[in-house]
Protein backbone atom coordinates (compact mmCIF):
# COMPACT_ATOMS: atom_id res chain seq x y z
CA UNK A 1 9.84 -20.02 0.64
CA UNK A 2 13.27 -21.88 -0.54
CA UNK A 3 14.04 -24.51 1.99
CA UNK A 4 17.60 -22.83 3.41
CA UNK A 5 15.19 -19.62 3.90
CA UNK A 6 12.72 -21.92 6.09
CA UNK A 7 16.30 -23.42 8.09
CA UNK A 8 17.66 -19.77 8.90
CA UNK A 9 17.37 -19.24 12.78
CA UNK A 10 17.03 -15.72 12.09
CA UNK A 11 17.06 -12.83 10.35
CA UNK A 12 18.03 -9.63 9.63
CA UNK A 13 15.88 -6.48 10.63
CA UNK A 14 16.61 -2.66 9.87
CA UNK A 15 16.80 -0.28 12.36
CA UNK A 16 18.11 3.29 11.35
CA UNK A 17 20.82 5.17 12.75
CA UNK A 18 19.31 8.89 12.76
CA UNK A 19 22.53 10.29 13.08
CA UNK A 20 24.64 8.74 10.39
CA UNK A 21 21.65 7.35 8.33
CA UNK A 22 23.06 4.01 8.46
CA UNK A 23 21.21 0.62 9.21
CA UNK A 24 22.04 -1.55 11.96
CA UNK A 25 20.43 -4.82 11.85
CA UNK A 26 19.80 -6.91 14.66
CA UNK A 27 18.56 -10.69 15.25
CA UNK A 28 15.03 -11.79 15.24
CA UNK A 29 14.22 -15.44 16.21
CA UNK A 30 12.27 -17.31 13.74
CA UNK A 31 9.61 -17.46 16.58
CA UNK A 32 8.87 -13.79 15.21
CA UNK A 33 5.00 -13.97 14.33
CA UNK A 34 6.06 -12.40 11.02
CA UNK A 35 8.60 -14.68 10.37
CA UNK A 36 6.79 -16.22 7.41
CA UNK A 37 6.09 -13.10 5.58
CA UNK A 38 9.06 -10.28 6.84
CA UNK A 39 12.63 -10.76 5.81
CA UNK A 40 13.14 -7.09 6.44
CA UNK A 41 11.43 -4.71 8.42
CA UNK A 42 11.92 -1.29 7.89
CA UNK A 43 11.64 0.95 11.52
CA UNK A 44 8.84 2.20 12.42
CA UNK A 45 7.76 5.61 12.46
CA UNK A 46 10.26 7.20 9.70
CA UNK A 47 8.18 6.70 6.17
CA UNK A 48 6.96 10.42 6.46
CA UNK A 49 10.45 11.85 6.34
CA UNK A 50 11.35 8.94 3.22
CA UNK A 51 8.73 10.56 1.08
CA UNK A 52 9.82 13.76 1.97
CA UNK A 53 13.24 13.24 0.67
CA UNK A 54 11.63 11.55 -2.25
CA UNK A 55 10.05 15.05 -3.44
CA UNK A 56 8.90 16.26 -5.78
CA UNK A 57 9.05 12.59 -7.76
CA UNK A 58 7.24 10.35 -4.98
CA UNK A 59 9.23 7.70 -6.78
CA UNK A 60 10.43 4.47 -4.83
CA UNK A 61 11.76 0.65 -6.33
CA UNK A 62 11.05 -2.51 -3.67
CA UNK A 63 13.52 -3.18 -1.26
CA UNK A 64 15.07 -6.54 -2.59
CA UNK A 65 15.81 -9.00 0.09
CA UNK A 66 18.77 -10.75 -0.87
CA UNK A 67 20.28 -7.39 -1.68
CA UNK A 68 21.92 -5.80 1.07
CA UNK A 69 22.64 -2.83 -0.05
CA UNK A 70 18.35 -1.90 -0.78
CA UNK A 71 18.39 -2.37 3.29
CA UNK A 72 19.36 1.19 3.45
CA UNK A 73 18.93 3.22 0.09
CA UNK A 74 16.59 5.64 0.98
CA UNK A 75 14.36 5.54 -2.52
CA UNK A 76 13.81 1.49 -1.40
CA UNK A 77 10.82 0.67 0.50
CA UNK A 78 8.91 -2.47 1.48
CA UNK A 79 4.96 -2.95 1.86
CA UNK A 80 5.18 -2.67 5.98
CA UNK A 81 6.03 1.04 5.66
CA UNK A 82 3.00 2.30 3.17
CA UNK A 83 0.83 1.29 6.39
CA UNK A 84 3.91 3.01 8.55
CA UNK A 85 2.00 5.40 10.93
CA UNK A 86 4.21 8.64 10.31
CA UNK A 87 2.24 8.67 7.12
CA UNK A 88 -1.32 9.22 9.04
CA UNK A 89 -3.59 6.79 11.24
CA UNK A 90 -5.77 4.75 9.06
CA UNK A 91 -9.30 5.14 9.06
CA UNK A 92 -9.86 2.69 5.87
CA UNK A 93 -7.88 1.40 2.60
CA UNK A 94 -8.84 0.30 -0.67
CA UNK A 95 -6.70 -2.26 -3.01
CA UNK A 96 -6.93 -2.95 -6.15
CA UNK A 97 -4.73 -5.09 -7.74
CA UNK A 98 -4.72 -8.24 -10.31
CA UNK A 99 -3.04 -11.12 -7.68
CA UNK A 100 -3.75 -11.11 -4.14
CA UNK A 101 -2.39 -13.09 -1.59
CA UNK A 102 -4.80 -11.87 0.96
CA UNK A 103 -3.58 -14.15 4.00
CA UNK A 104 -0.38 -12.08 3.45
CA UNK A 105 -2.06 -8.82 2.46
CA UNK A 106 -3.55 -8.80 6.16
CA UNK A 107 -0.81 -9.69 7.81
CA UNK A 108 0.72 -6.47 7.01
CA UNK A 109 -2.04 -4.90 8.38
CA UNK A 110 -2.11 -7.27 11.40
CA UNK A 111 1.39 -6.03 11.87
CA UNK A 112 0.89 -2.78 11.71
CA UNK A 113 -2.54 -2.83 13.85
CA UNK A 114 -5.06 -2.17 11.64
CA UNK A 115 -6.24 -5.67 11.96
CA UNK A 116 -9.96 -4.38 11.96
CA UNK A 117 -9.88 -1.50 9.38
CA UNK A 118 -12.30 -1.60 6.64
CA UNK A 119 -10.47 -2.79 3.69
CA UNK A 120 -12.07 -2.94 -0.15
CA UNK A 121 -10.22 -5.20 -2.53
CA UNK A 122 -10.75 -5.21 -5.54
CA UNK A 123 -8.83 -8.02 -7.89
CA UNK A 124 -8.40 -9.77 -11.19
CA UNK A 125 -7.47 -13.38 -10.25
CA UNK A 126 -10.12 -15.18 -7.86
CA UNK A 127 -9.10 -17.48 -5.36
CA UNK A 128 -10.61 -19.63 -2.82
CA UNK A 129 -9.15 -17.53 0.44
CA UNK A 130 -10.17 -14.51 -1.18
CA UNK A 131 -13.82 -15.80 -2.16
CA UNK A 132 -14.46 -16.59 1.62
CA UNK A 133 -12.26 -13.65 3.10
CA UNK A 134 -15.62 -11.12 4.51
CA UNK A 135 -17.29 -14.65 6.45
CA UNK A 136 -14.08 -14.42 8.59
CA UNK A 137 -12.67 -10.93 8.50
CA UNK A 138 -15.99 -8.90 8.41
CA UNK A 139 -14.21 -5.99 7.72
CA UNK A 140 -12.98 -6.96 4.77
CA UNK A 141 -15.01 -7.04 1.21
CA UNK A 142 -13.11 -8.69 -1.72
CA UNK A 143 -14.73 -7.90 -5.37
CA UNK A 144 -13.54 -9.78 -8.06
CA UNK A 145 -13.68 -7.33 -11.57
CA UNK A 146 -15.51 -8.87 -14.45
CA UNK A 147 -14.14 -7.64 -17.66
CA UNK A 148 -16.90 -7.56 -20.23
CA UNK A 149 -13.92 -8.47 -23.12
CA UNK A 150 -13.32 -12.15 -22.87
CA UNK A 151 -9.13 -10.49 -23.84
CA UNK A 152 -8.70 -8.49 -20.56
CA UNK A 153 -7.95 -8.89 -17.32
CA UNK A 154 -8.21 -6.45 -14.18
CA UNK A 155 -4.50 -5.37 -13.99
CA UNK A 156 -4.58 -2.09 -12.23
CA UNK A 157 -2.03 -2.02 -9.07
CA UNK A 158 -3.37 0.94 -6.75
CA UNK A 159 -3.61 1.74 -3.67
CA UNK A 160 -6.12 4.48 -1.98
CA UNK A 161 -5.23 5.04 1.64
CA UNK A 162 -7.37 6.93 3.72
CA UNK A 163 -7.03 8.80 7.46
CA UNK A 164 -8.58 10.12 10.48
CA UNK A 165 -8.02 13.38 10.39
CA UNK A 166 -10.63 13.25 6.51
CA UNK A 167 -7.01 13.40 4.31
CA UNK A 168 -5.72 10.35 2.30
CA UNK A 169 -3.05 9.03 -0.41
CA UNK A 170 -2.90 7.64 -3.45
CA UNK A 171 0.00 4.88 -4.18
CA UNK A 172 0.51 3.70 -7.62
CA UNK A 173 2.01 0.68 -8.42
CA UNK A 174 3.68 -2.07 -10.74
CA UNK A 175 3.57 -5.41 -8.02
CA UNK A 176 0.99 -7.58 -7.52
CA UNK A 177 -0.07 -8.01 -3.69
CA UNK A 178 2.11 -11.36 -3.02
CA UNK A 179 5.14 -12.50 -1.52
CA UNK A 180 7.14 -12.86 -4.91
CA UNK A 181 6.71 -9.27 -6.31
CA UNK A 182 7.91 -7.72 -3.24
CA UNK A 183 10.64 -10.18 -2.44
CA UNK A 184 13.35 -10.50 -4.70
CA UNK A 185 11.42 -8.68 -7.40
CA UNK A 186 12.37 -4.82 -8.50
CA UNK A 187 9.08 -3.25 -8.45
CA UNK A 188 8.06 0.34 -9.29
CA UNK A 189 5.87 2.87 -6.98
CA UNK A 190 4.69 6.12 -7.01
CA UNK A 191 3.33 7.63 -3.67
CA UNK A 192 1.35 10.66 -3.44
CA UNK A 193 1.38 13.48 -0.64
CA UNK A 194 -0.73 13.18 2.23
CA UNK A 195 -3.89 14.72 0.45
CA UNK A 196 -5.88 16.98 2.78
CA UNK A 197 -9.62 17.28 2.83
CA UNK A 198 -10.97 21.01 1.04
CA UNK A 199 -12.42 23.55 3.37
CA UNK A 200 -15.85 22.82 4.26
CA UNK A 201 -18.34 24.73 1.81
CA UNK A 202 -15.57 25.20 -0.65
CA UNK A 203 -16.60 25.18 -4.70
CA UNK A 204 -16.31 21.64 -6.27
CA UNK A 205 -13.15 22.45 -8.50
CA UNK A 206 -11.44 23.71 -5.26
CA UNK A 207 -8.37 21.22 -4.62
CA UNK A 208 -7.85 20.05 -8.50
CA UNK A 209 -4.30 18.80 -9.46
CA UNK A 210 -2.85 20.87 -12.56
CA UNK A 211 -2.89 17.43 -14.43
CA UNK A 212 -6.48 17.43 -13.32
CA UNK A 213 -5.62 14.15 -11.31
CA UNK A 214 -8.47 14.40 -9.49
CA UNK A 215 -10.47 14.20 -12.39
CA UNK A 216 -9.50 11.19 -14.34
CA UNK A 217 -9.35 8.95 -10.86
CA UNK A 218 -12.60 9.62 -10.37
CA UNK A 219 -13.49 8.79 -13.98
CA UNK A 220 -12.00 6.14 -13.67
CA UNK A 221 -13.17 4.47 -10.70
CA UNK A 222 -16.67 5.85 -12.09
CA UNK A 223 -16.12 3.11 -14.94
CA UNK A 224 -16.37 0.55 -12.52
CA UNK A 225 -19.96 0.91 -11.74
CA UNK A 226 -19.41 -0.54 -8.27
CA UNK A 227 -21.93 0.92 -5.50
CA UNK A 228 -18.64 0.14 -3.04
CA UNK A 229 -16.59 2.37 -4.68
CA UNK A 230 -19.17 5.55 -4.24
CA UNK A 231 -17.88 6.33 -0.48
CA UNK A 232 -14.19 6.34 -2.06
CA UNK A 233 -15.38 9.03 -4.76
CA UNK A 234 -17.16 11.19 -2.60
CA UNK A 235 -14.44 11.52 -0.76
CA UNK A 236 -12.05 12.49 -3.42
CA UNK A 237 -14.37 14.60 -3.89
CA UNK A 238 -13.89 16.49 -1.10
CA UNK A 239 -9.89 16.29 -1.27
CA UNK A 240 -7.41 18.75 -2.05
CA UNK A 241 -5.21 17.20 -4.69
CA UNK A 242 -3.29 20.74 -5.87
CA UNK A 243 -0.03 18.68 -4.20
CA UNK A 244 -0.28 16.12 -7.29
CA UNK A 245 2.03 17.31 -10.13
């Protein structure tokens, strides 16, 4: 954080006029428990109808702090609302992603009350936090990917987001899971539909994208040859993905 960020006594927080579709922002005391990680909080409760609107590209940029005017443009989103529960209640997640901050990872989840969630991360750069991350948040397993080619690095940005009711989502991204690429950083996503498990008894190619989507994620997490990653599989295996185009 830049020091006259650390000196503000407060800042600014969105809050959504329905009826005019304009933000309001209000004051939040740097006592905030999120103070140290939200500059701008989206309100709760109204991702669902964002994505909506977004149809049928899913697309969305980062909502940039020091510019106003991403506040409110309805294509701008920030971290807080891909856990936003409009968009289902979370029944487990998996990360995967080249930096991780993972003190600030889970406080979005903290925030958002998933606190206790299984969570699978998988990442490129190893640090100490995330090396010792499952002896204090048991519900948590952090995976670093070994690259066999001494020239690579493990650079994939995805998320997999799964849900109670046996549906899930799949959010594709350019940023990195720290502070700086979601800051003051223009970063790309892509957010798929709320995926919907097939009909029990239904034949394996039920539910396959027109791309084949389905497919080539689960060749590719295949390639991993992780034994985590086989509960994640089977159950895009048994997910309707006919909404990807």
């Amino acid at each position: 954080m830049e020091s006259t960020q650390e000196n503000e006594l407060s800042i600014g927080v969105a809050e959504l006029d329905v009826s005019s579709n304009v933000e309001i922002c209000s004051s939040v005391s740097k006592e905030d428990e999120s103070e140290d990680f939200f500059f701008v909080v989206a309100p709760r409760g109204r991702m669902a109808d964002k994505l909506a609107a977004a149809a049928p590209y899913n697309f969305f940029l980062t909502t940039i702090t020091d510019s106003q005017p991403t506040h409110t443009e309805p294509l701008s989103i920030t971290f807080q609302e891909l856990l936003d529960p409009s968009l289902g209640e979370l029944e487990c997640s998996l990360q995967m992603n080249y930096l991780v901050d993972i003190d600030w990872l889970l406080k979005h989840y903290s925030l958002a009350g998933y606190q206790n969630v299984p969570l699978l991360v998988l990442h490129g750069d190893e640090t100490p936090e995330l090396s010792t991350v499952s002896q204090e948040k048991p519900n948590v397993t952090a995976l670093k990917v070994e690259i066999k080619t001494p020239f690579g690095v493990h650079h994939t940005k995805m998320g997999l987001y799964g849900y109670r009711d046996g549906s899930m989502r799949v959010v594709i991204s350019t940023a990195n899971l720290y502070e700086n690429d979601w800051y003051n950083r223009i970063q790309g996503l892509w957010i798929s539909p709320r995926l919907p498990a097939v009909p029990e008894g239904s034949d394996t190619t039920y539910g396959e994208s027109r791309t084949e989507f389905r497919t080539s994620l689960l060749n590719y997490l295949d390639a991993y040859k992780l034994h985590q990653l086989q509960p994640w599989m089977e159950r895009i295996r048994k997910t309707d993905f006919s909404d990807v185009k």
